[in-house]
PDB file of N, CA and C in Angstrom:
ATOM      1  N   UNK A   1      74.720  86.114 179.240  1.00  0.00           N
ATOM      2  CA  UNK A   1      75.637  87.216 179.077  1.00  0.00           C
ATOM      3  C   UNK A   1      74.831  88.481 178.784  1.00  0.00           C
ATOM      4  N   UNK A   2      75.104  89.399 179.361  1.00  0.00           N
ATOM      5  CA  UNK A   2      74.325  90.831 179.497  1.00  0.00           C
ATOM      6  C   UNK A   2      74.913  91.843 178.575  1.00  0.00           C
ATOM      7  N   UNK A   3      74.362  91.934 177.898  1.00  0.00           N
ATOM      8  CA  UNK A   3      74.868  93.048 176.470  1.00  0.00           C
ATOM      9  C   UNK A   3      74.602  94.722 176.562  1.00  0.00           C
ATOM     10  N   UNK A   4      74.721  95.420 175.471  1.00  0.00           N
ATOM     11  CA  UNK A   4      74.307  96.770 175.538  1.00  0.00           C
ATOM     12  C   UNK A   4      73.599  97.127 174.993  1.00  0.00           C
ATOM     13  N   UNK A   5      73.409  97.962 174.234  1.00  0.00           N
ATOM     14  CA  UNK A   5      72.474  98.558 173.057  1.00  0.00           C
ATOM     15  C   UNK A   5      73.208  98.479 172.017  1.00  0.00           C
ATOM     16  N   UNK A   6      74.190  98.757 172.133  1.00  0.00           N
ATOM     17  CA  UNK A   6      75.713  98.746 171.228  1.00  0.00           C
ATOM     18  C   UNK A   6      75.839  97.252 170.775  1.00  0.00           C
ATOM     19  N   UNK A   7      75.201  96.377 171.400  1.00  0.00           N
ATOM     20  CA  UNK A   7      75.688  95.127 171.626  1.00  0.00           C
ATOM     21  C   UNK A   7      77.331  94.604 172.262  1.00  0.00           C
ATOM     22  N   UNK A   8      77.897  95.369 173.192  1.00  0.00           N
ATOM     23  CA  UNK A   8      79.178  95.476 173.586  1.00  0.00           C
ATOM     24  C   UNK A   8      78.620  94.103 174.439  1.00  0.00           C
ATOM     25  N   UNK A   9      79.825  93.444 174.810  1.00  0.00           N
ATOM     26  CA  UNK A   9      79.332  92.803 175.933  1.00  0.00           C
ATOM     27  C   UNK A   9      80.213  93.112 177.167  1.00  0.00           C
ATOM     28  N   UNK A  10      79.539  92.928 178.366  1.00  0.00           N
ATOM     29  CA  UNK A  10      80.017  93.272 179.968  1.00  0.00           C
ATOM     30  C   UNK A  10      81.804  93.301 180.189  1.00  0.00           C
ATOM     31  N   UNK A  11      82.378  91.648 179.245  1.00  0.00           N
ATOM     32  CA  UNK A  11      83.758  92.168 179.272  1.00  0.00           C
ATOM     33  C   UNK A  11      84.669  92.846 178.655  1.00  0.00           C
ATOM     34  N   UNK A  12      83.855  93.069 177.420  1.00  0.00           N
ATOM     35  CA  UNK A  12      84.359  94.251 176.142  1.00  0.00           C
ATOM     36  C   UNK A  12      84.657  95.825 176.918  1.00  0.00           C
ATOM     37  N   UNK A  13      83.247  96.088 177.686  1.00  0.00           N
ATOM     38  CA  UNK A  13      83.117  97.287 178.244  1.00  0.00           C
ATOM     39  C   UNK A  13      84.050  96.932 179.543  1.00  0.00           C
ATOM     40  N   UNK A  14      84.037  95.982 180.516  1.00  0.00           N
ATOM     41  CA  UNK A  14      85.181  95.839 181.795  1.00  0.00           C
ATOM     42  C   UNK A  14      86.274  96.465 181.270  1.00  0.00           C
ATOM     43  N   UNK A  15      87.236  95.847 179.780  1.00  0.00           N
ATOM     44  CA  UNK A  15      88.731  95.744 179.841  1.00  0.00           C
ATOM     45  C   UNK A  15      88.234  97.329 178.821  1.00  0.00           C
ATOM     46  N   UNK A  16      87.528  97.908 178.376  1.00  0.00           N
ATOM     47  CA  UNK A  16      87.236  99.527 177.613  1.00  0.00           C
ATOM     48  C   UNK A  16      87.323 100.327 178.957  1.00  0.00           C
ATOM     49  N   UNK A  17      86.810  99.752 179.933  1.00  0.00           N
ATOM     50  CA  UNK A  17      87.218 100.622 180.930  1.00  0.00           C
ATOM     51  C   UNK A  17      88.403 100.949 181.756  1.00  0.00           C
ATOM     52  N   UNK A  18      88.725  99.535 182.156  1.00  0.00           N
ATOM     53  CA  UNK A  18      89.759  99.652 182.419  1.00  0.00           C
ATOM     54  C   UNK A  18      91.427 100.291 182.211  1.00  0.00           C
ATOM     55  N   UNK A  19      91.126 100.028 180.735  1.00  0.00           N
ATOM     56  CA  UNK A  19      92.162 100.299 179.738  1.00  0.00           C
ATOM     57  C   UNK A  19      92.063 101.582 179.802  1.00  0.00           C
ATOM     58  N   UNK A  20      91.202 102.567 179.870  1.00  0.00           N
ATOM     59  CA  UNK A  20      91.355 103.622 179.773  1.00  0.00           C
ATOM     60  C   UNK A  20      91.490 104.832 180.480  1.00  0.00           C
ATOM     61  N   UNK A  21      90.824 104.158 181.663  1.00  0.00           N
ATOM     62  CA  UNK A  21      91.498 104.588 182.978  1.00  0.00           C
ATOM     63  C   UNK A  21      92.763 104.705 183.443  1.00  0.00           C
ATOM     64  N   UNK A  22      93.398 103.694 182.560  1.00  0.00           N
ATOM     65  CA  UNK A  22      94.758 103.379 182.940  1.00  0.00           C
ATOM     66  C   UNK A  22      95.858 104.377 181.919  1.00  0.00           C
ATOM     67  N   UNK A  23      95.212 104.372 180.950  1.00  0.00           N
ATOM     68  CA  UNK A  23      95.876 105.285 179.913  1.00  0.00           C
ATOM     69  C   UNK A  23      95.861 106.902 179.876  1.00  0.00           C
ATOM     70  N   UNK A  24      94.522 107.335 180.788  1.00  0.00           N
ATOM     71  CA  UNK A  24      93.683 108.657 180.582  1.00  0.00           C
ATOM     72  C   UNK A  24      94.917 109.652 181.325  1.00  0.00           C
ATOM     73  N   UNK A  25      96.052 109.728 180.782  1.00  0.00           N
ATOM     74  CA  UNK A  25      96.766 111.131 180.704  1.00  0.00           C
ATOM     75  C   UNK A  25      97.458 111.064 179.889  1.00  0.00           C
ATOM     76  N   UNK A  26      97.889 112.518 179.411  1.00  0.00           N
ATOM     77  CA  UNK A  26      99.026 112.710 178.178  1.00  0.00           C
ATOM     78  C   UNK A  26      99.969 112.140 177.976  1.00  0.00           C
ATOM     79  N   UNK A  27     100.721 111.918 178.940  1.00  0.00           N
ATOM     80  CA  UNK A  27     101.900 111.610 178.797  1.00  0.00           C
ATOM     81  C   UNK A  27     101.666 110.348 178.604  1.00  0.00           C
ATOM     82  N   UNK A  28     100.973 109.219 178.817  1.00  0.00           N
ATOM     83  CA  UNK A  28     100.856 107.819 178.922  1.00  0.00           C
ATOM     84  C   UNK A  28     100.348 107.582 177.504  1.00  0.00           C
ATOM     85  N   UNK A  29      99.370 108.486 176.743  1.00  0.00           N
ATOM     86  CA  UNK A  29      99.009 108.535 175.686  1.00  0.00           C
ATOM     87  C   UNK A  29     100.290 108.896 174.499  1.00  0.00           C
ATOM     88  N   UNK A  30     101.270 109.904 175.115  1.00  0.00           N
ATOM     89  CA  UNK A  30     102.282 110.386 173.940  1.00  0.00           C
ATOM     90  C   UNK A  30     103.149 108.736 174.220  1.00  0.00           C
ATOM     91  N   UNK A  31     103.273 108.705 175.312  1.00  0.00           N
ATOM     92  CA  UNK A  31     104.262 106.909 175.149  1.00  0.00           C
ATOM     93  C   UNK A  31     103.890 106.178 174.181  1.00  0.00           C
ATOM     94  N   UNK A  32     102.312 105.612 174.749  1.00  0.00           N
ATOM     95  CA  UNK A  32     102.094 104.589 173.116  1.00  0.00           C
ATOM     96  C   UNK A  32     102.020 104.998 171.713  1.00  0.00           C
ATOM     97  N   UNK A  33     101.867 106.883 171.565  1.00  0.00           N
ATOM     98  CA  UNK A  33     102.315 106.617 170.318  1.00  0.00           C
ATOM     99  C   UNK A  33     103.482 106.567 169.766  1.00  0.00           C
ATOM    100  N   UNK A  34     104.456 107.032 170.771  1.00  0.00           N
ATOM    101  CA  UNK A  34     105.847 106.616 170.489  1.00  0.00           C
ATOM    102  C   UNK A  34     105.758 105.137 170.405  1.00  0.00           C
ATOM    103  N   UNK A  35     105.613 104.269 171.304  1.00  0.00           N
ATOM    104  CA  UNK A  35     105.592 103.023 171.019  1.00  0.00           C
ATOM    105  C   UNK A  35     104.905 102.165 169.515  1.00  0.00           C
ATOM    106  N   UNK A  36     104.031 102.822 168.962  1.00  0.00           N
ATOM    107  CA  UNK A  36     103.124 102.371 167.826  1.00  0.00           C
ATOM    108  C   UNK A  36     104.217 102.246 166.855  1.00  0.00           C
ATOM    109  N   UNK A  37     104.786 103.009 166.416  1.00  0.00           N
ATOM    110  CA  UNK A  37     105.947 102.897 165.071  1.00  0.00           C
ATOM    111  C   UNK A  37     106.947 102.270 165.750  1.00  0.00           C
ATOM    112  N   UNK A  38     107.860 102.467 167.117  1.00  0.00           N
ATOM    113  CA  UNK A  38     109.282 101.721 167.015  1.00  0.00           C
ATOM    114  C   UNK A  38     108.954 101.521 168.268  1.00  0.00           C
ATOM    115  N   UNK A  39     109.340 100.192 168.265  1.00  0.00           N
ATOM    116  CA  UNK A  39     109.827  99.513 169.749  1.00  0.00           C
ATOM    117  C   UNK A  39     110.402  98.163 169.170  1.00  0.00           C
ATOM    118  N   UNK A  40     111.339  97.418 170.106  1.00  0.00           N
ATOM    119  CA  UNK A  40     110.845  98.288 171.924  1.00  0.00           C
ATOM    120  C   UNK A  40     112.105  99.513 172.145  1.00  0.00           C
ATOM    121  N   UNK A  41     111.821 100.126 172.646  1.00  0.00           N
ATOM    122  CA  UNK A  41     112.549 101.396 173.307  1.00  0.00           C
ATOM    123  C   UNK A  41     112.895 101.686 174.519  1.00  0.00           C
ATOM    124  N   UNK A  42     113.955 101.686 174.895  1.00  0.00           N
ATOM    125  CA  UNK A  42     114.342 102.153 176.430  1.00  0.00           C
ATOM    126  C   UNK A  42     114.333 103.613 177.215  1.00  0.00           C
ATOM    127  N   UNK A  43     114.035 103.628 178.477  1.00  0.00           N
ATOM    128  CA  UNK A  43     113.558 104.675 178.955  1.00  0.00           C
ATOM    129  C   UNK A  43     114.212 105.984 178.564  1.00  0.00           C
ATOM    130  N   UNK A  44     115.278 106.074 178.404  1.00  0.00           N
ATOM    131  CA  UNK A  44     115.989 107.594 177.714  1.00  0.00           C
ATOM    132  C   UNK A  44     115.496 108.009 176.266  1.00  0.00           C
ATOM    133  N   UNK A  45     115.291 106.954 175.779  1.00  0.00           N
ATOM    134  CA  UNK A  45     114.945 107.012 174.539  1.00  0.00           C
ATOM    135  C   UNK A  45     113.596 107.805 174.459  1.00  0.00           C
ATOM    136  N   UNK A  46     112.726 107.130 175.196  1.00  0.00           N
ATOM    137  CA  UNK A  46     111.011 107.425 175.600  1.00  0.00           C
ATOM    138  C   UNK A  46     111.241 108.999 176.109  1.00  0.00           C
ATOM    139  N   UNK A  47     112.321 109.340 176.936  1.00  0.00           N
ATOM    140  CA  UNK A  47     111.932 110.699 177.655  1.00  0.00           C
ATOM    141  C   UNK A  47     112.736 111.757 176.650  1.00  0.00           C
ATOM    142  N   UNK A  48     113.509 111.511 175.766  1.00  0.00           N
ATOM    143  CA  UNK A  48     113.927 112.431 175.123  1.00  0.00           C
ATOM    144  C   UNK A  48     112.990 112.650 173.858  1.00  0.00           C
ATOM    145  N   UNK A  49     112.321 111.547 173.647  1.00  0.00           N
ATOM    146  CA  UNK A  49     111.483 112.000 172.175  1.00  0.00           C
ATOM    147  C   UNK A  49     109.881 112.738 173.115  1.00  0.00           C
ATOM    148  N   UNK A  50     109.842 112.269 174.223  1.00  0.00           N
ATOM    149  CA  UNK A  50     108.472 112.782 174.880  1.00  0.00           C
ATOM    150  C   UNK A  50     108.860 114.672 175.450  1.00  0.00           C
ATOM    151  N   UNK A  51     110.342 114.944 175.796  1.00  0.00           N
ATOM    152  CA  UNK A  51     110.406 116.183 176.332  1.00  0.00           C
ATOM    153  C   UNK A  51     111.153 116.338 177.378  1.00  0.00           C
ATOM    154  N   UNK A  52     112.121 117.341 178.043  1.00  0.00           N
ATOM    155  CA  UNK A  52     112.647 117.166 179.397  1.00  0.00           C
ATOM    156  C   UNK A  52     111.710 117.789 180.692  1.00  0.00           C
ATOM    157  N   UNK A  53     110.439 118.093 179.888  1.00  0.00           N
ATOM    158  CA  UNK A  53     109.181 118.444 181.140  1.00  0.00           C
ATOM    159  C   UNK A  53     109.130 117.691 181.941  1.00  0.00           C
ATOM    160  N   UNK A  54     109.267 116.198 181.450  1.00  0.00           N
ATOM    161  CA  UNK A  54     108.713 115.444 182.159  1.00  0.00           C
ATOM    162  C   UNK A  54     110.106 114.503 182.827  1.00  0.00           C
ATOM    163  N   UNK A  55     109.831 114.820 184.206  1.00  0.00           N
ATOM    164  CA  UNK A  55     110.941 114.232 184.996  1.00  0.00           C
ATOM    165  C   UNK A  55     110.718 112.981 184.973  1.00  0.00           C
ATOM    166  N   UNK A  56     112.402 112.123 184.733  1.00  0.00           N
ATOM    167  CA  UNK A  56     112.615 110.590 185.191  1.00  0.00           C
ATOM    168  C   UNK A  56     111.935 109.971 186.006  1.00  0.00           C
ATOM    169  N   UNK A  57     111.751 110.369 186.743  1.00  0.00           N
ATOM    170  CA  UNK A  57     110.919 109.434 188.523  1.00  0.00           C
ATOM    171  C   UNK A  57     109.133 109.753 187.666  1.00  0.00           C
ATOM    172  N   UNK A  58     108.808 110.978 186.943  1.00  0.00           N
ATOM    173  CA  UNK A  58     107.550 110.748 186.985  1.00  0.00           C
ATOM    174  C   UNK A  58     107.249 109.956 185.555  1.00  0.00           C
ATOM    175  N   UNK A  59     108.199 109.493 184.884  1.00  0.00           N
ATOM    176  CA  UNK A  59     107.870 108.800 183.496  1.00  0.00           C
ATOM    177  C   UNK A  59     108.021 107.561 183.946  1.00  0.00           C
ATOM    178  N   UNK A  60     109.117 107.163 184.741  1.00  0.00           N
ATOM    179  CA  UNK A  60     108.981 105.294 185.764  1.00  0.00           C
ATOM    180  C   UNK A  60     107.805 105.186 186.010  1.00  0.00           C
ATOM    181  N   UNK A  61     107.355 106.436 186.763  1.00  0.00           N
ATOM    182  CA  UNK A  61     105.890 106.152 186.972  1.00  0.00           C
ATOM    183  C   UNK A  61     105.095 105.702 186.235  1.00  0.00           C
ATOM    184  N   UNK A  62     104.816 106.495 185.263  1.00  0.00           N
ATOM    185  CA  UNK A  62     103.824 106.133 183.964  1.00  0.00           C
ATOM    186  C   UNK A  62     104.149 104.498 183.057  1.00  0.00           C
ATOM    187  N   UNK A  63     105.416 104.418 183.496  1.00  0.00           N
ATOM    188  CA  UNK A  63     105.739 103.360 182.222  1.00  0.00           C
ATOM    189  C   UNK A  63     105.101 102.065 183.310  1.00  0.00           C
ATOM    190  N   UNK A  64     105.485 101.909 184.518  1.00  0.00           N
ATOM    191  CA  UNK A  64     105.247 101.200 185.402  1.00  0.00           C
ATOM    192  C   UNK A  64     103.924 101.028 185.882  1.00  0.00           C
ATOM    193  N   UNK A  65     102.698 101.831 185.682  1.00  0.00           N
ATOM    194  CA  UNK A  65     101.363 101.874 185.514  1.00  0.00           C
ATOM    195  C   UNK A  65     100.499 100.967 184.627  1.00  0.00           C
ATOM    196  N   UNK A  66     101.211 101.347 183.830  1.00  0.00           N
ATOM    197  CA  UNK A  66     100.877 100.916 182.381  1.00  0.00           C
ATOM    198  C   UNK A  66     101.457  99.043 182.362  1.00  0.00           C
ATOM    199  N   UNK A  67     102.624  99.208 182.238  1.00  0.00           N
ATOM    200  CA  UNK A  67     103.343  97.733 182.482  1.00  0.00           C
ATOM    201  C   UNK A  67     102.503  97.108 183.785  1.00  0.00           C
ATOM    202  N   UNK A  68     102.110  97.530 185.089  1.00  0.00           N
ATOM    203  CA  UNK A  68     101.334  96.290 185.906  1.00  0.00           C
ATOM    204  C   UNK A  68     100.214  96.433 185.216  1.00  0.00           C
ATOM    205  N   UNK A  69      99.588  97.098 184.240  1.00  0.00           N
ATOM    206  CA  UNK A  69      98.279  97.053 183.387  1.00  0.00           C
ATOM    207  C   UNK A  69      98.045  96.096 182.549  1.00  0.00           C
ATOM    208  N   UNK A  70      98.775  95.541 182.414  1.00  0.00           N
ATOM    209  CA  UNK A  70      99.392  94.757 181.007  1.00  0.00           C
ATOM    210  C   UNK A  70      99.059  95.650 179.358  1.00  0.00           C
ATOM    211  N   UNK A  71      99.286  97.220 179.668  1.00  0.00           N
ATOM    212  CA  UNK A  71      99.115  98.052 178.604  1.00  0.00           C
ATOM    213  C   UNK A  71     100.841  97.337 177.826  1.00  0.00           C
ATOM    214  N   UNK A  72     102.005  97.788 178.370  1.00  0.00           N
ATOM    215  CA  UNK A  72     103.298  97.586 178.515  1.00  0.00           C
ATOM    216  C   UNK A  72     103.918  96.094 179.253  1.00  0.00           C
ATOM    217  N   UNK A  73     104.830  96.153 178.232  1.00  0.00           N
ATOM    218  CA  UNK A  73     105.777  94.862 179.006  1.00  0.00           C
ATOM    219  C   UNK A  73     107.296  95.300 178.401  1.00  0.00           C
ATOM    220  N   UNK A  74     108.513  94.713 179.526  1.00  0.00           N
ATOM    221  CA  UNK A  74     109.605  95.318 179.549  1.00  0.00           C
ATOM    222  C   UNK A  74     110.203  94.321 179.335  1.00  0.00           C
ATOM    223  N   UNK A  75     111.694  94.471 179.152  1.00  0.00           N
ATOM    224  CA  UNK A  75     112.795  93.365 179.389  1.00  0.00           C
ATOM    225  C   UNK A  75     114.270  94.286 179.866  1.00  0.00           C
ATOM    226  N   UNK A  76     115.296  93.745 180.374  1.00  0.00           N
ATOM    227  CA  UNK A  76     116.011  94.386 180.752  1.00  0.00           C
ATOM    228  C   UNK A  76     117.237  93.950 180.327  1.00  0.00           C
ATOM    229  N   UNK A  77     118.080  94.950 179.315  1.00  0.00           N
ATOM    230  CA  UNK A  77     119.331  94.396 178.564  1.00  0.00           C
ATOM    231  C   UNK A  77     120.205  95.276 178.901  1.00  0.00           C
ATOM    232  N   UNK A  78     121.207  94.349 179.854  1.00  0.00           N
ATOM    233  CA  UNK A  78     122.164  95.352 180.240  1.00  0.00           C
ATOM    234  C   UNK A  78     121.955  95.914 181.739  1.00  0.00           C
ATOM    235  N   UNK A  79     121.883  97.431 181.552  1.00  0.00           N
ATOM    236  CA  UNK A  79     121.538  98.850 182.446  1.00  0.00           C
ATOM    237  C   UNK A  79     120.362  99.412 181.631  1.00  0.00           C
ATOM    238  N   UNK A  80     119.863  98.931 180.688  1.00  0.00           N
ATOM    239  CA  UNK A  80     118.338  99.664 179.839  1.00  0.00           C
ATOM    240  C   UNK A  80     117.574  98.290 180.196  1.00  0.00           C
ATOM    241  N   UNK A  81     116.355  99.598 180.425  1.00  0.00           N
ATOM    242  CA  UNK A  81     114.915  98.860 179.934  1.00  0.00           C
ATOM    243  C   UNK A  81     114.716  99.201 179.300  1.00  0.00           C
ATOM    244  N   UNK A  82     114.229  98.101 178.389  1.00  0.00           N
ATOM    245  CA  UNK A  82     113.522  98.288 177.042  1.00  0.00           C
ATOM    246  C   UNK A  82     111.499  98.132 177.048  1.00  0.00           C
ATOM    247  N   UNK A  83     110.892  99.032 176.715  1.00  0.00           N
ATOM    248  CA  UNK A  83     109.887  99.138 176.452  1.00  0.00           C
ATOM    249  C   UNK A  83     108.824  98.801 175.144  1.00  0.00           C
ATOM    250  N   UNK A  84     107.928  97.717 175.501  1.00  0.00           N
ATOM    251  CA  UNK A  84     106.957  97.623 174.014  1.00  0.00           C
ATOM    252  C   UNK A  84     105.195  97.882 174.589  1.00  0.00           C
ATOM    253  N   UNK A  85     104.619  97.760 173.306  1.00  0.00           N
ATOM    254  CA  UNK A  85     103.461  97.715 173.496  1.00  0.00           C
ATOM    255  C   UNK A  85     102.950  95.994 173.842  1.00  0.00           C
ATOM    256  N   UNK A  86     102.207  95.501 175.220  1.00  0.00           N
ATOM    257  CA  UNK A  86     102.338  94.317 175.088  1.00  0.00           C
ATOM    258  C   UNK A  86     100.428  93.691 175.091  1.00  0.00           C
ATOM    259  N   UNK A  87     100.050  94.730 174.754  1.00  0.00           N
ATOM    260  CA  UNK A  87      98.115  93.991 174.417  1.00  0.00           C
ATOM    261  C   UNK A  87      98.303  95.368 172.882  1.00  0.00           C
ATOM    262  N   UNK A  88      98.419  95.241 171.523  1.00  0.00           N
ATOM    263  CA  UNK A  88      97.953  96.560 170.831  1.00  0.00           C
ATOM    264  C   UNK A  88      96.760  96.922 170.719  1.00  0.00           C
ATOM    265  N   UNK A  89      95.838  96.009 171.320  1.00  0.00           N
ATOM    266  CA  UNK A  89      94.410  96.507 170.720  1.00  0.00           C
ATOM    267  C   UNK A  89      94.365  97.957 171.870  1.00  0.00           C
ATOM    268  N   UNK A  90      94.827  98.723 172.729  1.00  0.00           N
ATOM    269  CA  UNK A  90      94.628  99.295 173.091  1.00  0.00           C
ATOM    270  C   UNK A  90      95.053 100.827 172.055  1.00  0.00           C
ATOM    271  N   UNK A  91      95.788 100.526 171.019  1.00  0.00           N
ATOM    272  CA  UNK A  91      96.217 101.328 169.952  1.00  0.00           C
ATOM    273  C   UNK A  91      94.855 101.668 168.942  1.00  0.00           C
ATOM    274  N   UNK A  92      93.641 100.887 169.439  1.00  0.00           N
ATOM    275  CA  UNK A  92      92.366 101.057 168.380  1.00  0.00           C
ATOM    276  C   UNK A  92      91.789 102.233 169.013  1.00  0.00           C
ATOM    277  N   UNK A  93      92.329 103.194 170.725  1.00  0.00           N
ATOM    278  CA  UNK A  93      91.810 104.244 171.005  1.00  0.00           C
ATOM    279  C   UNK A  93      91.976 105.151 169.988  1.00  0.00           C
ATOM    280  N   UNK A  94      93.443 104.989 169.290  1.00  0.00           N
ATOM    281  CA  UNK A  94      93.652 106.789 168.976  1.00  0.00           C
ATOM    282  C   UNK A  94      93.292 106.658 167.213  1.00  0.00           C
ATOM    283  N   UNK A  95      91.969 105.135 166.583  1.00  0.00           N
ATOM    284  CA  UNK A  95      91.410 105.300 165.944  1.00  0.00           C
ATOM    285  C   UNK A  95      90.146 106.051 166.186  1.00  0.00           C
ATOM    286  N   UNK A  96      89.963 105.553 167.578  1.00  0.00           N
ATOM    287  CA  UNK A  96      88.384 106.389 167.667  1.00  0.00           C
ATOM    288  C   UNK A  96      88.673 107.600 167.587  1.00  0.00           C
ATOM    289  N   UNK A  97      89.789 107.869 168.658  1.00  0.00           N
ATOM    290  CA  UNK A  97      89.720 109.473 168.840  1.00  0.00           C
ATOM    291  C   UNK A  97      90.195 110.251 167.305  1.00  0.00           C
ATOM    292  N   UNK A  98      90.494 109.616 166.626  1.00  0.00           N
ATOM    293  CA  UNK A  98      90.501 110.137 165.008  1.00  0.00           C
ATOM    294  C   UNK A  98      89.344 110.494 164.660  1.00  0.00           C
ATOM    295  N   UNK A  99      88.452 109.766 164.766  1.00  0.00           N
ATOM    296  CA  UNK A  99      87.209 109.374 163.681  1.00  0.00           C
ATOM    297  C   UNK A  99      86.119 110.519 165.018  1.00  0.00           C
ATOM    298  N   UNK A 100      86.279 110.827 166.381  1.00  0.00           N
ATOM    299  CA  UNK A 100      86.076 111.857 167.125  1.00  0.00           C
ATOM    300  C   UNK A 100      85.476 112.964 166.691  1.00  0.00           C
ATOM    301  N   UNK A 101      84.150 113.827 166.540  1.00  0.00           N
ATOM    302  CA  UNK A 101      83.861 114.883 166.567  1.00  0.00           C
ATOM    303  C   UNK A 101      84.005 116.047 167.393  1.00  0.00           C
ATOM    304  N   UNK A 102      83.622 114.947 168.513  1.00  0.00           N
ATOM    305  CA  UNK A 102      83.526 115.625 169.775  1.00  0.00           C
ATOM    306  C   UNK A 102      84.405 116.732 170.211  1.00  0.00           C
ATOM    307  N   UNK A 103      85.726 117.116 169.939  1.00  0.00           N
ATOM    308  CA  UNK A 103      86.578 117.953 170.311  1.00  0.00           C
ATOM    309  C   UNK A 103      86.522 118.908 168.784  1.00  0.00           C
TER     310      UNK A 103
END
């Protein structure tokens, strides 16, 4: 197994990458932190606490990105989808970006 300097190993850094590629815009970032305190939550719910900037068709988008990511997983009650966080370790980003100088 091929390590770093960090000592990360190859699949630590695969799913660090991945994950973040998948996450790397605002709006996908303001979702999970809506998601961090309450879920699961259904899509009206998600677009009214996120803003009416952001149009319906382009927040399906995002939620649906994320969900074939396995960032998100859904269930469907009723006429709502309901939305959760379904891996949290991806919630240990917006420790780093705390602990962040860089900006």
């Amino acid at each position: 197994m091929k390590t770093t300097i960090r000592n990360l190993s190859f699949e630590k850094l695969n799913w660090v990458a991945k994950t973040l590629k998948v996450i790397s815009h605002p709006v996908r970032l303001e979702i999970l932190e809506i998601l961090e305190t309450e879920e699961p939550i259904d899509v009206s719910t998600i677009r009214s606490r996120i803003g009416e900037e952001v149009e319906q068709s382009m927040l399906s988008h995002h939620l649906t990105k994320m969900k074939d990511n396995g960032i998100l997983k859904s269930y469907k009650k009723g006429k709502y989808i309901y939305y959760s966080i379904a891996d949290r370790r991806v919630l240990k980003v917006f420790d780093c970006l705390g602990g962040c100088d860089a900006y």
